[in-house]
PDB file of N, CA and C in Angstrom:
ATOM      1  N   UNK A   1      95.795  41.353   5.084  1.00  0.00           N
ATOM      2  CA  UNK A   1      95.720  42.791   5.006  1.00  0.00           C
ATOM      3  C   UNK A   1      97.021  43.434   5.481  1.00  0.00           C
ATOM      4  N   UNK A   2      97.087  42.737   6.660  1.00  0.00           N
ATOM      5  CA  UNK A   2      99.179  43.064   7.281  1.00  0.00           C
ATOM      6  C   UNK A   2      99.764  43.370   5.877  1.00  0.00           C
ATOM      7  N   UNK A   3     100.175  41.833   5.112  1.00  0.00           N
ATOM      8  CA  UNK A   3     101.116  41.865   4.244  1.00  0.00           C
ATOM      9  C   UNK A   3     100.632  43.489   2.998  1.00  0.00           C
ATOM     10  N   UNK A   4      99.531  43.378   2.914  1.00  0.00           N
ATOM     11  CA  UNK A   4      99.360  44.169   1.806  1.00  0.00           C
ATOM     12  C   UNK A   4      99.481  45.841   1.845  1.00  0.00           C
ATOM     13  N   UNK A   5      99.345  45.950   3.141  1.00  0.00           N
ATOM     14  CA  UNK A   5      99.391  47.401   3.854  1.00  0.00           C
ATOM     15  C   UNK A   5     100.858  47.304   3.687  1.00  0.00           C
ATOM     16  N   UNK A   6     101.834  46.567   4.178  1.00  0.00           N
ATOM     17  CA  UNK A   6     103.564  47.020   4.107  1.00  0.00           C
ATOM     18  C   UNK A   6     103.595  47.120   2.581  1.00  0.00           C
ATOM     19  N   UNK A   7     102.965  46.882   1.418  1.00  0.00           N
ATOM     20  CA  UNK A   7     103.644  46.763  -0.096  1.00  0.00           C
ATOM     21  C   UNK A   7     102.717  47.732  -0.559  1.00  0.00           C
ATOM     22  N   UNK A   8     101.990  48.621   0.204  1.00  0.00           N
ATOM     23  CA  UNK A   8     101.175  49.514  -0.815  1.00  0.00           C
ATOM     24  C   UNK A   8     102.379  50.980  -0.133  1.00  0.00           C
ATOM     25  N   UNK A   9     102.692  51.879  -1.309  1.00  0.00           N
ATOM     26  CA  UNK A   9     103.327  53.043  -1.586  1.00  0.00           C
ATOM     27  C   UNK A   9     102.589  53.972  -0.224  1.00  0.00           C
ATOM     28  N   UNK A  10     103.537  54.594  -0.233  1.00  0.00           N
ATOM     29  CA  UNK A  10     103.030  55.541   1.716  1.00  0.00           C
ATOM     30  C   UNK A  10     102.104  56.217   0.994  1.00  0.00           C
ATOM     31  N   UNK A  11     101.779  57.006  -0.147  1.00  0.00           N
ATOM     32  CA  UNK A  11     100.833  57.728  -0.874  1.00  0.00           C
ATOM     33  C   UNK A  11      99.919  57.160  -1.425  1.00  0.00           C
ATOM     34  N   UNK A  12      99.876  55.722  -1.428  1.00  0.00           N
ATOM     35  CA  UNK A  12      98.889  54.904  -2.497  1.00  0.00           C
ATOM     36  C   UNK A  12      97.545  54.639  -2.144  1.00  0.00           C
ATOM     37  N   UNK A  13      96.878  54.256  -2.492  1.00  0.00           N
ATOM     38  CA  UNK A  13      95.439  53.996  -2.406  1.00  0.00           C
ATOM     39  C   UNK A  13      94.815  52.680  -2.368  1.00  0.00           C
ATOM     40  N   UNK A  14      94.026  52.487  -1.979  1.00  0.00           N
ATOM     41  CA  UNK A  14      93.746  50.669  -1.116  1.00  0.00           C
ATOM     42  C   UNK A  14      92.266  50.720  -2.050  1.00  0.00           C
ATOM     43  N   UNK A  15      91.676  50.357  -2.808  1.00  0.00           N
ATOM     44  CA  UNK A  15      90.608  49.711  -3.192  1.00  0.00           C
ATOM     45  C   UNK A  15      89.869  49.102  -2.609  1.00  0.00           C
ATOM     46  N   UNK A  16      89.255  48.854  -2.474  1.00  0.00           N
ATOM     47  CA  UNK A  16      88.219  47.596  -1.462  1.00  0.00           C
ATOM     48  C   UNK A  16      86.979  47.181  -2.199  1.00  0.00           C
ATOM     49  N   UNK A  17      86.627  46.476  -2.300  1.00  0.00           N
ATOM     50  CA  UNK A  17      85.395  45.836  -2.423  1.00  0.00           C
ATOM     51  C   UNK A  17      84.757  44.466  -2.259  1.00  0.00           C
ATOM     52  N   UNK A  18      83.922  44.319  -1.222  1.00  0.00           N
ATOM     53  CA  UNK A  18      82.996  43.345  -1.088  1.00  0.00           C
ATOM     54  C   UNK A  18      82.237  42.867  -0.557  1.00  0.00           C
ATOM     55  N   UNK A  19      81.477  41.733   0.454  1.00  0.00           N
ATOM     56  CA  UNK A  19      79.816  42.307   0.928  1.00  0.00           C
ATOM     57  C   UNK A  19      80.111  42.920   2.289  1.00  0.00           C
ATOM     58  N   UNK A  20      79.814  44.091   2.106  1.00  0.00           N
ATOM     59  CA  UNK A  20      79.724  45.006   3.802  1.00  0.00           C
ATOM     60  C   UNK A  20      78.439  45.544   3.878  1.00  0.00           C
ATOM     61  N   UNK A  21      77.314  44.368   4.201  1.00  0.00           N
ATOM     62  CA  UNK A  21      76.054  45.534   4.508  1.00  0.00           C
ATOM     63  C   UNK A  21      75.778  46.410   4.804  1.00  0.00           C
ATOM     64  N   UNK A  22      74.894  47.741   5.045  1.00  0.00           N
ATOM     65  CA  UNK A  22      75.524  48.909   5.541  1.00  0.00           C
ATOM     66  C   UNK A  22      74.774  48.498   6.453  1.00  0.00           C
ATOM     67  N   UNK A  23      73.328  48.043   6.381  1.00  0.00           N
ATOM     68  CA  UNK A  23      71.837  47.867   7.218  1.00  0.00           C
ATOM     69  C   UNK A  23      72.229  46.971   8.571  1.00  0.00           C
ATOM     70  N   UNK A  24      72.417  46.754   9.735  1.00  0.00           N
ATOM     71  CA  UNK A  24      72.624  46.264  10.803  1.00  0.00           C
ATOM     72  C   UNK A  24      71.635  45.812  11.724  1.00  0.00           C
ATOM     73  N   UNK A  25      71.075  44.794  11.222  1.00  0.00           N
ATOM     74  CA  UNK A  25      71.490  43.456  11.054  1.00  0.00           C
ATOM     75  C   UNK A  25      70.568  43.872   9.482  1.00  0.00           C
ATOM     76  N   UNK A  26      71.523  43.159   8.673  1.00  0.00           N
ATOM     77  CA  UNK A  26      71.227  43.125   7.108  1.00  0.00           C
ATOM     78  C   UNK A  26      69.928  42.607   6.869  1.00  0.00           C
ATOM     79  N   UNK A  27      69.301  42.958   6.076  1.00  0.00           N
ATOM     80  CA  UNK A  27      67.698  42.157   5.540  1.00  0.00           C
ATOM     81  C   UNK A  27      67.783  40.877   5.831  1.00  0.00           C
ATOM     82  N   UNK A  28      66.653  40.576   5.702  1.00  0.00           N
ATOM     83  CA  UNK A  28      66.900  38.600   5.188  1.00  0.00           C
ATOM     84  C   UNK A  28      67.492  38.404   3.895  1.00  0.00           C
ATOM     85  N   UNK A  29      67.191  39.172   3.226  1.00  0.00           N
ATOM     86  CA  UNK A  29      66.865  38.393   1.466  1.00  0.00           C
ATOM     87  C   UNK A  29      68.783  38.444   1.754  1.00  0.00           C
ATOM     88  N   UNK A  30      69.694  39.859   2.199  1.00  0.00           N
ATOM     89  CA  UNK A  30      70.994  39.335   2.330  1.00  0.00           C
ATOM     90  C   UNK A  30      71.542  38.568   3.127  1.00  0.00           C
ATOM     91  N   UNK A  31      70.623  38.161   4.617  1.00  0.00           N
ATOM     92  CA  UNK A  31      71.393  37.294   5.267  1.00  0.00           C
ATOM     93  C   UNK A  31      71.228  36.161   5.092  1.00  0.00           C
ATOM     94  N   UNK A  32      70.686  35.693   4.139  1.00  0.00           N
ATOM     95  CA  UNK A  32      70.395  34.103   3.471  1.00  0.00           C
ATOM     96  C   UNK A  32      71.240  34.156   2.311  1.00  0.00           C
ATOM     97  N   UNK A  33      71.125  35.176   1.707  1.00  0.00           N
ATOM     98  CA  UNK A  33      72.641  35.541   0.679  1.00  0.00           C
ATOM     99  C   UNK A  33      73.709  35.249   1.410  1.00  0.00           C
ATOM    100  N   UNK A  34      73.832  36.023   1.791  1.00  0.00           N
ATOM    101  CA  UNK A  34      75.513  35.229   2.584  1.00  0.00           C
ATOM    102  C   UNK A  34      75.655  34.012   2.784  1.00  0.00           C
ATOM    103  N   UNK A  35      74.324  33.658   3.697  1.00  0.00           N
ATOM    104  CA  UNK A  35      74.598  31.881   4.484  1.00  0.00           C
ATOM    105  C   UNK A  35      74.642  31.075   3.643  1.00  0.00           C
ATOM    106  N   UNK A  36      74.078  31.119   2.137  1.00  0.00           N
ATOM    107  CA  UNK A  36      74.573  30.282   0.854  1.00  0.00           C
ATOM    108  C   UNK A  36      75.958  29.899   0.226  1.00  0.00           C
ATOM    109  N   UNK A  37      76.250  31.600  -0.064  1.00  0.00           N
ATOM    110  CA  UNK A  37      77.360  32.130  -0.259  1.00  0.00           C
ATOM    111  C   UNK A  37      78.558  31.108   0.629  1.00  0.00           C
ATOM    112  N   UNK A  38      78.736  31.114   1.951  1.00  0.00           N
ATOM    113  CA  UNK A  38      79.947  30.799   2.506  1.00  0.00           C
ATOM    114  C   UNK A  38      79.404  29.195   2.715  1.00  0.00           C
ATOM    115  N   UNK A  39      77.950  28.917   2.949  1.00  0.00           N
ATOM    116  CA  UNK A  39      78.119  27.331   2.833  1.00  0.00           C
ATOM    117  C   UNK A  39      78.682  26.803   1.269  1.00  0.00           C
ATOM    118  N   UNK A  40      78.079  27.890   0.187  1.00  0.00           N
ATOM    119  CA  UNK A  40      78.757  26.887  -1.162  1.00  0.00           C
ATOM    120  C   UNK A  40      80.582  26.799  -1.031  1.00  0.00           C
ATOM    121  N   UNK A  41      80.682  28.116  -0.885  1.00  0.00           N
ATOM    122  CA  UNK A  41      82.262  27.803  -0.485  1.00  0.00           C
ATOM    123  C   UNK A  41      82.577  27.151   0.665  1.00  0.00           C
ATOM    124  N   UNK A  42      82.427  26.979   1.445  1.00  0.00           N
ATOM    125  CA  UNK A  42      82.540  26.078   2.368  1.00  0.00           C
ATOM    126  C   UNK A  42      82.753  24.445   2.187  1.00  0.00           C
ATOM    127  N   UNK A  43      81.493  24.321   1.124  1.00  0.00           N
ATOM    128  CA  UNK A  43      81.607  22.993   0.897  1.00  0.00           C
ATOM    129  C   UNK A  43      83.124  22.727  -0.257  1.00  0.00           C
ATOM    130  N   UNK A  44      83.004  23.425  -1.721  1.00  0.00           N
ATOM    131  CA  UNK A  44      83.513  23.414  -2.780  1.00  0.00           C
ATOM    132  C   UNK A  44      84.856  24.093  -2.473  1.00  0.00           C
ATOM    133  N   UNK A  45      85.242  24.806  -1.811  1.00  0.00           N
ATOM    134  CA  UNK A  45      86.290  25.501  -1.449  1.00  0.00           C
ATOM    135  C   UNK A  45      87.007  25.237  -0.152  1.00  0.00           C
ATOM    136  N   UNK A  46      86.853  24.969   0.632  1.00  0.00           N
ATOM    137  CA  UNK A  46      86.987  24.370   1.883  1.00  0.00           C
ATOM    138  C   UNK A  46      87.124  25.715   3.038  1.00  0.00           C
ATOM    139  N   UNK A  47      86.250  26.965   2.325  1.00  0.00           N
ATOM    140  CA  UNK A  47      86.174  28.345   3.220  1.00  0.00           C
ATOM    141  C   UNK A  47      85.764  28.080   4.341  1.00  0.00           C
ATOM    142  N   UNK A  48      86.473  28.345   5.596  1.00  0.00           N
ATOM    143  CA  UNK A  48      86.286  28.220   6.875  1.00  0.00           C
ATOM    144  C   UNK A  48      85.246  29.262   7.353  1.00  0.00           C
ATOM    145  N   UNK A  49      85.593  30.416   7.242  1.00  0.00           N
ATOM    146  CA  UNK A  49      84.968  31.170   7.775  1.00  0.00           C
ATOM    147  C   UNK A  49      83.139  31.188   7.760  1.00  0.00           C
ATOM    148  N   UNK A  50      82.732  32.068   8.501  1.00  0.00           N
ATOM    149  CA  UNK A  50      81.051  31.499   8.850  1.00  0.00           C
ATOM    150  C   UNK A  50      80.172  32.767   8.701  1.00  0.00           C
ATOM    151  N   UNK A  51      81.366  34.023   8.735  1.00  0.00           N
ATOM    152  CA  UNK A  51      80.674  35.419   8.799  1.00  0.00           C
ATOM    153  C   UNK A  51      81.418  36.392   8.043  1.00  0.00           C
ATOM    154  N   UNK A  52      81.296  37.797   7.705  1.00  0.00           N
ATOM    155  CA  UNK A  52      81.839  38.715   7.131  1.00  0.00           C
ATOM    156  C   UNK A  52      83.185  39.262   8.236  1.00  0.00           C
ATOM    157  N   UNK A  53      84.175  39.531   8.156  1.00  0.00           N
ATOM    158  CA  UNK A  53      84.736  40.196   9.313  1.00  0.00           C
ATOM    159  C   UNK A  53      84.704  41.630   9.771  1.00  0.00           C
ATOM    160  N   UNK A  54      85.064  42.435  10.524  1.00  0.00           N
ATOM    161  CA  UNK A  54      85.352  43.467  10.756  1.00  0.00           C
ATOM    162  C   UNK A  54      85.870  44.533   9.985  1.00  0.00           C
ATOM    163  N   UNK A  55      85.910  44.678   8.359  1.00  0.00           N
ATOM    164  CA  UNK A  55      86.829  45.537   8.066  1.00  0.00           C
ATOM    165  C   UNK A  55      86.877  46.658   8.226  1.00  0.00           C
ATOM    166  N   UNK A  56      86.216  47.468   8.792  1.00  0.00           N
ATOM    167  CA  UNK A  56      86.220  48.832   9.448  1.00  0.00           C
ATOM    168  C   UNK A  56      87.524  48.417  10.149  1.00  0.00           C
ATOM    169  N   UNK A  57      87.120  48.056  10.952  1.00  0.00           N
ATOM    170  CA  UNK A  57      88.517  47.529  11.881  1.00  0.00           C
ATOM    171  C   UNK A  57      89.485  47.350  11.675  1.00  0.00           C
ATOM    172  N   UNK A  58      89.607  46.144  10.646  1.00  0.00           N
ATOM    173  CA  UNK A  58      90.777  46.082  10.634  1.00  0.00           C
ATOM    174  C   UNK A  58      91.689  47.434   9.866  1.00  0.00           C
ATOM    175  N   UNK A  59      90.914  47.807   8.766  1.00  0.00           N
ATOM    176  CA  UNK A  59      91.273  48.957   8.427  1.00  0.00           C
ATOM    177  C   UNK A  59      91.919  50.357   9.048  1.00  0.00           C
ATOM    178  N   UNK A  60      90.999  50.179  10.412  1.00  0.00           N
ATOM    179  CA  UNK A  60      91.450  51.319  11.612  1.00  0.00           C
ATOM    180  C   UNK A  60      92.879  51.098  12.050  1.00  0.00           C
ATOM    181  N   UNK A  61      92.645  49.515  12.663  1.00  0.00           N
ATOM    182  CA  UNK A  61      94.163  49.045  12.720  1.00  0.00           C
ATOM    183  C   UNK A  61      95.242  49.188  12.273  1.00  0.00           C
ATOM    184  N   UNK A  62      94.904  49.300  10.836  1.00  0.00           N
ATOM    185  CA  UNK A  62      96.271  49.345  10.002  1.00  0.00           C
ATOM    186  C   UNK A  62      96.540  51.149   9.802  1.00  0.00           C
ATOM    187  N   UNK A  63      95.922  51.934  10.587  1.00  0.00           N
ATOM    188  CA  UNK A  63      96.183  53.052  10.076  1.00  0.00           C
ATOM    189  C   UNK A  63      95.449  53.678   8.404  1.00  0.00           C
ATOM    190  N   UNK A  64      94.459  53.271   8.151  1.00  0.00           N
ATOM    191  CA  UNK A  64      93.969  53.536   7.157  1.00  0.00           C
ATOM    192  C   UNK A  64      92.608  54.454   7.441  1.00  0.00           C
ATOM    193  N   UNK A  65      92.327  55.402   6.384  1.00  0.00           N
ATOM    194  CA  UNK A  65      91.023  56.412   6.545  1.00  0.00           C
ATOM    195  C   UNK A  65      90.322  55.755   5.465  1.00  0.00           C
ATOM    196  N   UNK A  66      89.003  55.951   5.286  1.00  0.00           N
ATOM    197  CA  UNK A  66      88.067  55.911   4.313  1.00  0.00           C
ATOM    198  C   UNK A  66      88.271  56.757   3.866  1.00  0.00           C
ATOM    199  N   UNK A  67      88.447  57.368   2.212  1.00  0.00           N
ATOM    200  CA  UNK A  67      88.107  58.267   1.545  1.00  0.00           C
ATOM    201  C   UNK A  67      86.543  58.270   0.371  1.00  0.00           C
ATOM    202  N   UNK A  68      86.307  57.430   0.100  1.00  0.00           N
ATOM    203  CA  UNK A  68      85.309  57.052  -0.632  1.00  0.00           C
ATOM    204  C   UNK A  68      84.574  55.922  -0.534  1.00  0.00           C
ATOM    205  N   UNK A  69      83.406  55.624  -0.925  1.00  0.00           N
ATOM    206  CA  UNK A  69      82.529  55.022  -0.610  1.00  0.00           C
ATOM    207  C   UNK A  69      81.473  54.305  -1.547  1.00  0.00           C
ATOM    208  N   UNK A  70      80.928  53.720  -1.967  1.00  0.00           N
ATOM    209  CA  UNK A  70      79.504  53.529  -2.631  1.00  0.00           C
ATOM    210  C   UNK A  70      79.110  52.283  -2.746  1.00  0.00           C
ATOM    211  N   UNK A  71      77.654  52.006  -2.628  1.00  0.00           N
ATOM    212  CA  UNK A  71      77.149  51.090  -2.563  1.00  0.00           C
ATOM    213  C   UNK A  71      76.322  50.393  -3.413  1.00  0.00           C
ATOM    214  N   UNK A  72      76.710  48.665  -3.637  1.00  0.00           N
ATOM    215  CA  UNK A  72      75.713  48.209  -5.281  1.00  0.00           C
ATOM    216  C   UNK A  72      74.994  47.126  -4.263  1.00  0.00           C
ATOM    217  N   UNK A  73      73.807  46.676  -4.930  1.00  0.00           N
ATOM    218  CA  UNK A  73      73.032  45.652  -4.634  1.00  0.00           C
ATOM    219  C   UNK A  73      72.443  45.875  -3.271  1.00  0.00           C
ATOM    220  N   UNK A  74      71.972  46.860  -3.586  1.00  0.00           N
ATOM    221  CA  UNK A  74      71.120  47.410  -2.323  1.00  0.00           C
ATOM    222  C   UNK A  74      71.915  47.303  -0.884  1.00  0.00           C
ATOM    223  N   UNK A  75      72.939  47.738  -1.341  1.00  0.00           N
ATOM    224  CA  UNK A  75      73.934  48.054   0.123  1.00  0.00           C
ATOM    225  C   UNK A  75      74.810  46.927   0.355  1.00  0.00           C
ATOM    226  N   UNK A  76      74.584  45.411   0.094  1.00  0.00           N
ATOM    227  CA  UNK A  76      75.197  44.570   0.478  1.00  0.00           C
ATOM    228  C   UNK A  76      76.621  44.381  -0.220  1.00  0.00           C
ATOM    229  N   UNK A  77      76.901  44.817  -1.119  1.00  0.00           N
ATOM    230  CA  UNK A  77      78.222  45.197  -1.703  1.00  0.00           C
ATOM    231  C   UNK A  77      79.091  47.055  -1.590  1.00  0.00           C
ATOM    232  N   UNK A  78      79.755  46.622  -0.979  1.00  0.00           N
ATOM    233  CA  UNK A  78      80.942  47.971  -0.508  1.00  0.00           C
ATOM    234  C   UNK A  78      82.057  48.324  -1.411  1.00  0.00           C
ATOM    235  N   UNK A  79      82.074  49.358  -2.384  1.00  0.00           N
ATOM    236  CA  UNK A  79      83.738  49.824  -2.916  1.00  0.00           C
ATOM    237  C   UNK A  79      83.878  50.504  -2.280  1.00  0.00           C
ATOM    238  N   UNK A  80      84.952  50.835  -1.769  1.00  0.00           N
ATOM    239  CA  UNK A  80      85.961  51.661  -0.748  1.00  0.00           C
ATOM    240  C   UNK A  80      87.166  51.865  -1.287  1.00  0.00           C
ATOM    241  N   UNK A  81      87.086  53.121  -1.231  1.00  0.00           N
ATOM    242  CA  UNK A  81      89.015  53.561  -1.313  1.00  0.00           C
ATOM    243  C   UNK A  81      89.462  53.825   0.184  1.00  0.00           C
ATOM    244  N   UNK A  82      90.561  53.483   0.973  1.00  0.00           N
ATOM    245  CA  UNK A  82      91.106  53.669   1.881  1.00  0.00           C
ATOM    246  C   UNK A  82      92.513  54.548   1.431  1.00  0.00           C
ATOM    247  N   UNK A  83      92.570  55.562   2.239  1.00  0.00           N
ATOM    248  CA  UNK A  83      94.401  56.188   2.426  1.00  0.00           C
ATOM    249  C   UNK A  83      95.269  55.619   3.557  1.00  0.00           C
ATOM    250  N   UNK A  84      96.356  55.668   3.962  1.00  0.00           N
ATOM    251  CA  UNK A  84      96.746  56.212   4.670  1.00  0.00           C
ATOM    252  C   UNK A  84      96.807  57.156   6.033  1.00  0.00           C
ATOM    253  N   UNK A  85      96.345  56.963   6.946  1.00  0.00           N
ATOM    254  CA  UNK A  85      96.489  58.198   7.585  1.00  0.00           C
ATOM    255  C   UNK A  85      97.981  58.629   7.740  1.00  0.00           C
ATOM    256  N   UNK A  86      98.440  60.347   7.780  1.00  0.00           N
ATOM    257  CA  UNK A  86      99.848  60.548   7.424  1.00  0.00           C
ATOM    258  C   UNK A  86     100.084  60.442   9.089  1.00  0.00           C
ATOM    259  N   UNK A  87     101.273  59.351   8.919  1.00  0.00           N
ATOM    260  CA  UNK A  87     102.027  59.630  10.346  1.00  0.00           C
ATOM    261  C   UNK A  87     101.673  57.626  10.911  1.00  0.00           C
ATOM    262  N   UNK A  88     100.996  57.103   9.934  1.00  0.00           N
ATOM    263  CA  UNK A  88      99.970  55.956  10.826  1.00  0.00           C
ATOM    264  C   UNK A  88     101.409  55.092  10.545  1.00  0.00           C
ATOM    265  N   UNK A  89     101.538  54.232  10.622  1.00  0.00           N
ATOM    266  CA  UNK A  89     102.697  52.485  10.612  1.00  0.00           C
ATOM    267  C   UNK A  89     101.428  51.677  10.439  1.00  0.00           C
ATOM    268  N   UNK A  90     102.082  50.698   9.580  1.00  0.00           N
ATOM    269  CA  UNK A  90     101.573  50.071   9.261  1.00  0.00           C
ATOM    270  C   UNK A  90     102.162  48.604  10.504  1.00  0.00           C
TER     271      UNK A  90
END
């Protein structure tokens, strides 16, 4: 996200999308979705990771706002546009 925040235009727009439950702690029917999800990659891919990360966060980090939002598959999928905040460093 570092690298990609220095190569996006000071005016440009960040896209996002992918599973950010909104529901805390997510249903079952998605948290068995996931635990499939990263064991198939896990096995076939050699994906380390075990959980979704922080991207609120990291997003905050980098100086970025939410501008938009919406949600498919009953919340468990996130598009997001992020800006800029003016004045933020990346």
């Amino acid at each position: 996200m570092e690298q990609l925040s220095r190569v996006l235009c000071p005016d440009g727009r960040w896209l996002f999308a992918d599973c950010w439950p909104v529901e805390q702690p997510p249903p079952l029917w998605q948290r068995l979705l996931l635990w499939s999800m990263y064991n198939f990659f896990g096995i076939f891919s050699q994906v380390k990771a075990r959980r979704l990360p922080d991207y609120a966060l990291h997003f905050r980090q980098l100086g970025f706002a939410e501008k938009f939002s919406d949600g498919f598959y009953h919340g468990l999928v996130q598009a997001k546009v992020y800006r800029r905040v003016p004045g933020a460093e990346s």
